[in-house]
Each structure stands twice: as C-alpha cells, then as structure tokens.
N, C-alpha and C. Protein backbone atom coordinates (compact mmCIF):
# COMPACT_ATOMS: atom_id res chain seq x y z
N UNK A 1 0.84 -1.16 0.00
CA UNK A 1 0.00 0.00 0.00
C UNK A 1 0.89 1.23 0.00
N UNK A 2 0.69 1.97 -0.99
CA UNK A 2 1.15 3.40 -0.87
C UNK A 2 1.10 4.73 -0.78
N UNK A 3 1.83 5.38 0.41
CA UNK A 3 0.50 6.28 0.69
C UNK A 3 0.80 7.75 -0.39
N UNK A 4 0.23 8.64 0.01
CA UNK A 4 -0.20 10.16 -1.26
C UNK A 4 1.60 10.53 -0.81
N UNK A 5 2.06 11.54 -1.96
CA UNK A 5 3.28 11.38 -1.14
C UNK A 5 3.09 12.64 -0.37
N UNK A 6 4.12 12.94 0.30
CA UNK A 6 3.92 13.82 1.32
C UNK A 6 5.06 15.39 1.33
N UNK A 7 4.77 16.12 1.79
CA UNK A 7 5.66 17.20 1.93
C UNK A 7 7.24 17.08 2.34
N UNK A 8 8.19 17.60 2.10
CA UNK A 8 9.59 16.96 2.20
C UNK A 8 10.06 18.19 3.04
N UNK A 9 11.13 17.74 3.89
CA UNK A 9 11.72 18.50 5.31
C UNK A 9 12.38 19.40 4.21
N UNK A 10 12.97 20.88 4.70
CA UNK A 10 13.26 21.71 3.97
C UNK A 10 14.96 20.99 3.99
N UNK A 11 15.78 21.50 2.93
CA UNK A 11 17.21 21.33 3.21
C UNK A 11 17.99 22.49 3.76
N UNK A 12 19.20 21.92 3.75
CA UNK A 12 19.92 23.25 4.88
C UNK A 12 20.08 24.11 3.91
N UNK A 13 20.32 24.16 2.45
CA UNK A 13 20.76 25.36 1.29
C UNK A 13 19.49 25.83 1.40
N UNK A 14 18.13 25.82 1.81
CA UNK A 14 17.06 26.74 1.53
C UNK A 14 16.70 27.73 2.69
N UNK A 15 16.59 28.81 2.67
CA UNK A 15 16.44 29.89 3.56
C UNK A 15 15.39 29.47 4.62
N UNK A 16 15.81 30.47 5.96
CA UNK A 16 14.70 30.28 6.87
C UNK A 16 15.55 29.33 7.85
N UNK A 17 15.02 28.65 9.09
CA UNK A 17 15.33 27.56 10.03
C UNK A 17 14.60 26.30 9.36
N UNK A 18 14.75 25.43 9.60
CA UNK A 18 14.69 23.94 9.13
C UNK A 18 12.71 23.84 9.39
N UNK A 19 12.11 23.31 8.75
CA UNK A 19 10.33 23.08 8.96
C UNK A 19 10.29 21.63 9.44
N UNK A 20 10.18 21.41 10.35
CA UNK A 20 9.31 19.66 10.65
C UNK A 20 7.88 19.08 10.13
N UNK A 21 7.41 18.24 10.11
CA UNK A 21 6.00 18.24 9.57
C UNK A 21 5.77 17.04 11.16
N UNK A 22 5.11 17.13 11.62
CA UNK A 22 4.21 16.10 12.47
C UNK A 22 2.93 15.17 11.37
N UNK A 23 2.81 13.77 12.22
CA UNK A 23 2.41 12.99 10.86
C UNK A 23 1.07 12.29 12.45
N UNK A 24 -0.15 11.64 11.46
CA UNK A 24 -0.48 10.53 12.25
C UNK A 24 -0.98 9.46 11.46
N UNK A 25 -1.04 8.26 12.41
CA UNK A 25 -1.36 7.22 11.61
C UNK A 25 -2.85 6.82 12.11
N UNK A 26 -3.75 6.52 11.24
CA UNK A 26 -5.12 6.04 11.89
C UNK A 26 -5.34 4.96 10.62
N UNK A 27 -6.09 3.84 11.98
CA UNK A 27 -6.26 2.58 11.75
C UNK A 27 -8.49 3.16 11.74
N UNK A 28 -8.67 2.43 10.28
CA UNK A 28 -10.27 2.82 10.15
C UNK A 28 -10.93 1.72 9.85
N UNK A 29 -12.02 1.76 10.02
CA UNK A 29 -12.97 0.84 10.17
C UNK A 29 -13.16 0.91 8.16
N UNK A 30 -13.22 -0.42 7.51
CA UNK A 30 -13.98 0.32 6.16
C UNK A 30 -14.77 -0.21 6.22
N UNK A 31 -15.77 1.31 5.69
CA UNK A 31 -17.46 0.85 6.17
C UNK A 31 -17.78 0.57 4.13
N UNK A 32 -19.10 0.12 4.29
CA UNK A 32 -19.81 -0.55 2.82
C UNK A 32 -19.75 0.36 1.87
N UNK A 33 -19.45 0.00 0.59
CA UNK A 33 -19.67 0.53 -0.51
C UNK A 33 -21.34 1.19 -0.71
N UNK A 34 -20.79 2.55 -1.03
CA UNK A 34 -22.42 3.21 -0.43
C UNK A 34 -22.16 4.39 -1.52
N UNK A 35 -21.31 3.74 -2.53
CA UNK A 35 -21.74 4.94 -3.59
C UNK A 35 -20.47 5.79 -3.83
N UNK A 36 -19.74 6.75 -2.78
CA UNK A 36 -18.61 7.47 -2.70
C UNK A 36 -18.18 7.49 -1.58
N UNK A 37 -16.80 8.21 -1.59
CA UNK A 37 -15.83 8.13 -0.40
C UNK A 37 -15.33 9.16 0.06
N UNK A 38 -16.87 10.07 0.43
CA UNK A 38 -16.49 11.51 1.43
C UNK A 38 -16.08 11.54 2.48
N UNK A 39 -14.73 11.70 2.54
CA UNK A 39 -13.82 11.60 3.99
C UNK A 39 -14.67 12.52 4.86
N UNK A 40 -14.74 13.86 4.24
CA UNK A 40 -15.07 14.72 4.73
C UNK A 40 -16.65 14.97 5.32
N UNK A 41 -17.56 14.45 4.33
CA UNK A 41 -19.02 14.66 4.86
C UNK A 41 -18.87 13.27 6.02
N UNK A 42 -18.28 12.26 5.98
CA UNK A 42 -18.85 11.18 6.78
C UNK A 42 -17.44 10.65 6.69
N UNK A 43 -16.77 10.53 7.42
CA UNK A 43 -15.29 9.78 7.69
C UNK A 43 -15.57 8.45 8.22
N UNK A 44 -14.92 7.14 7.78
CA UNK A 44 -14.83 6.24 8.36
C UNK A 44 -14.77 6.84 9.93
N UNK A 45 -14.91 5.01 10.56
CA UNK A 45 -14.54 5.38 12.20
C UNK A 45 -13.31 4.94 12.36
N UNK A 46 -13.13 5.48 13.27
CA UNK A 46 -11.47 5.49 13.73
C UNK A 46 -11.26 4.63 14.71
N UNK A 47 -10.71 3.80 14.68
CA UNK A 47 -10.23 2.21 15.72
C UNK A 47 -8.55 3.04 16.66
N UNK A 48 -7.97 3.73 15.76
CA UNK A 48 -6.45 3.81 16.49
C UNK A 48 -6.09 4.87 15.75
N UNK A 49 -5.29 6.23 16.62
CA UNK A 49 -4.95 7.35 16.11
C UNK A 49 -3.46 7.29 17.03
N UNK A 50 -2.31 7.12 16.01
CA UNK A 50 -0.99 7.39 16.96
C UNK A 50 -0.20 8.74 15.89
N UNK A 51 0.30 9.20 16.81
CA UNK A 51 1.45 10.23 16.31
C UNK A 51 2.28 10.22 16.26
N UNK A 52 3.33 11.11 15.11
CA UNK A 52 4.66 10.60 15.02
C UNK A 52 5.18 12.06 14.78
N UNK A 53 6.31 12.16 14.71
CA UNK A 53 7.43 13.23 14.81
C UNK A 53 8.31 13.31 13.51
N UNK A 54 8.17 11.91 13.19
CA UNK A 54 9.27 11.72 11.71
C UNK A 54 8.45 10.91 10.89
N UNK A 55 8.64 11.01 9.74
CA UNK A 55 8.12 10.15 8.54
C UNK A 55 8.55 8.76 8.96
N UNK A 56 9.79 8.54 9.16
CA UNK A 56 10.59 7.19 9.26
C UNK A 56 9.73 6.77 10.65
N UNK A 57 9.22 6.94 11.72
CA UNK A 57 8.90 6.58 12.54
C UNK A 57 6.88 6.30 12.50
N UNK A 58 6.38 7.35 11.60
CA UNK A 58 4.92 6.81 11.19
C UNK A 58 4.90 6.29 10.31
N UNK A 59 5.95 5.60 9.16
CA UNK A 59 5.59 4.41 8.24
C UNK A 59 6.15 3.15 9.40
N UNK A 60 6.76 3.14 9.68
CA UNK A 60 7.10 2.17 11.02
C UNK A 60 5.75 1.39 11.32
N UNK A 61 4.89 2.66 12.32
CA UNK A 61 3.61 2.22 12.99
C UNK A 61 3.00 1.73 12.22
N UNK A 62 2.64 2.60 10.70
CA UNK A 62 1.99 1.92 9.74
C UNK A 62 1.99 0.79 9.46
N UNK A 63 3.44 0.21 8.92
CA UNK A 63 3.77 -1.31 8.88
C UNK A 63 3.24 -2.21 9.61
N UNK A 64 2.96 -1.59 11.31
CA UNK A 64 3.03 -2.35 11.90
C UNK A 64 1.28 -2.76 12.18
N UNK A 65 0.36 -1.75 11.80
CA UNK A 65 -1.14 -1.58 11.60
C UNK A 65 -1.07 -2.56 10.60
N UNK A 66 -0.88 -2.77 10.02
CA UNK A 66 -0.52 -3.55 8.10
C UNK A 66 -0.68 -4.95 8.54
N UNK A 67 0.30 -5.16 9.41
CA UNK A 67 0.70 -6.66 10.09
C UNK A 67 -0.74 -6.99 10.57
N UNK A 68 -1.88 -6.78 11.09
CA UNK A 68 -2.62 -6.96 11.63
C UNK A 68 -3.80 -7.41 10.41
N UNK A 69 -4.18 -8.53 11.53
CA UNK A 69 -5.27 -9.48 10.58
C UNK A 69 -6.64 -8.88 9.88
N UNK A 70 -7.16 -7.74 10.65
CA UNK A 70 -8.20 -7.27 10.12
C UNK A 70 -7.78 -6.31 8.71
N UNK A 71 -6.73 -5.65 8.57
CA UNK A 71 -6.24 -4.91 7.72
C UNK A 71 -5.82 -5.68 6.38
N UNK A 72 -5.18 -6.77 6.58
CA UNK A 72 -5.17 -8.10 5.82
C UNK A 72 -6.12 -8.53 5.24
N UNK A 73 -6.90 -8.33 5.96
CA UNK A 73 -8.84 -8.65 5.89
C UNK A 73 -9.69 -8.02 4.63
N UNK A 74 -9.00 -7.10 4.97
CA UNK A 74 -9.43 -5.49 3.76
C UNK A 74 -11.05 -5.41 4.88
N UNK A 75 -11.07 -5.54 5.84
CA UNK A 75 -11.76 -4.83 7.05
C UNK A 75 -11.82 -3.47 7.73
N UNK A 76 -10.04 -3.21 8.00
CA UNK A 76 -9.88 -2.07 8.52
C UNK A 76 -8.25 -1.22 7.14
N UNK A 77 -8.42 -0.14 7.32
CA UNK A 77 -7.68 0.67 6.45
C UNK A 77 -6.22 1.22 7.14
N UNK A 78 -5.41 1.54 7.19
CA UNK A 78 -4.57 2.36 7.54
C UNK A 78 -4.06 3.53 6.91
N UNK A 79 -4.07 4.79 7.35
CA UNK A 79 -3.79 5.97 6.53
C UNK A 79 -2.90 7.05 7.75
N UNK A 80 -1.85 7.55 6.87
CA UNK A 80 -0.85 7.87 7.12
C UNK A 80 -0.86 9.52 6.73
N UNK A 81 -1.37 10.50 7.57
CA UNK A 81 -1.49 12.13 7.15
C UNK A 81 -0.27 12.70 8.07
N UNK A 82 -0.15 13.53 7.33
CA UNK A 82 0.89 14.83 7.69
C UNK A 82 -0.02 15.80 7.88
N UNK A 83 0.69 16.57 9.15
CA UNK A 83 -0.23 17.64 9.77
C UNK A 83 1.11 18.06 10.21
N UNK A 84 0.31 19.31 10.76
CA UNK A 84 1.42 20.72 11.67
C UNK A 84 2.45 21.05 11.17
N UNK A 85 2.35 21.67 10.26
CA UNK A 85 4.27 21.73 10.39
C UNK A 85 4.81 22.55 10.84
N UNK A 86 5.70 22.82 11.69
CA UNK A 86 6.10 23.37 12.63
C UNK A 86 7.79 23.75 12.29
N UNK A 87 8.48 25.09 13.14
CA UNK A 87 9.42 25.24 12.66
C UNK A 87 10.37 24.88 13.52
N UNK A 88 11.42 24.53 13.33
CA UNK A 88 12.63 24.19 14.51
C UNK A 88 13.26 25.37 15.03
N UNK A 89 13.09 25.57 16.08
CA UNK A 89 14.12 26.76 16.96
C UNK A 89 15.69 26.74 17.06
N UNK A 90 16.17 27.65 16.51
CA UNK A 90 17.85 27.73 16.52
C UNK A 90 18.72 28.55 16.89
C-alpha cells in the first residue's frame, strides 16, 4: 500500500530555520460501498490514532497496523497524514 506522497523536510541550502512536519497514523474501520468516499461529509470510524514526529517513525507504525489481521482482511484501512508543520528553533 502506498501512501499520497507527502511534503519533504526543507534542506539546509534553503532559507529560513529547518520546517518539521508532524504525521499521524489512523487505523479505520472500512465501512460498505455506499456509492462514494467523502472523507469529509462522513469519515470512516477510527479504531487507532498514533502520532509521530518523523516520517521514518509513522511508516514504522503503519507497517506495523498492516501486520494486523483485520487490515489483511481489507476490514480495517490504515492511513498515514501529515499535519502541523512546525518550525525548529535555533
């Protein structure tokens, strides 16, 4: 499974202090084919919401949601968003 790709940490040649992005991972219920897939008017339910600090550390969790039998199942979903991004103090 692969997820949307995502925003990339700034490098040190680009102006400004360094940007972090904060990420989470949520484990969802997938509910019945009902036509379309408005996250937004009606979001699956949410079984497990963890947070991460680094990309390398919420594909980790992900993997590890993945491993699990219901997800295997094509029962429950795992999805991997980037949020906050925040700047590093220097």
């Amino acid at each position: 499974m692969r997820t949307a790709q995502l925003p990339r940490h700034r490098t040190s040649t680009e102006c400004g202090p360094p940007v972090l992005t904060r990420f989470l991972v949520v484990l969802t219920d997938v509910r019945a084919q009902d036509g379309g897939r408005d996250e937004r008017a009606s979001p699956e339910r949410r079984r497990q919401v963890v947070g991460a600090s680094s990309r390398e550390a919420a594909e980790r969790i992900a993997g590890a949601f993945m491993a699990l039998g219901m997800v295997r199942a094509g029962r429950q979903r795992v999805k991997l968003i980037a949020i906050g991004r925040r700047r590093v103090r220097g």
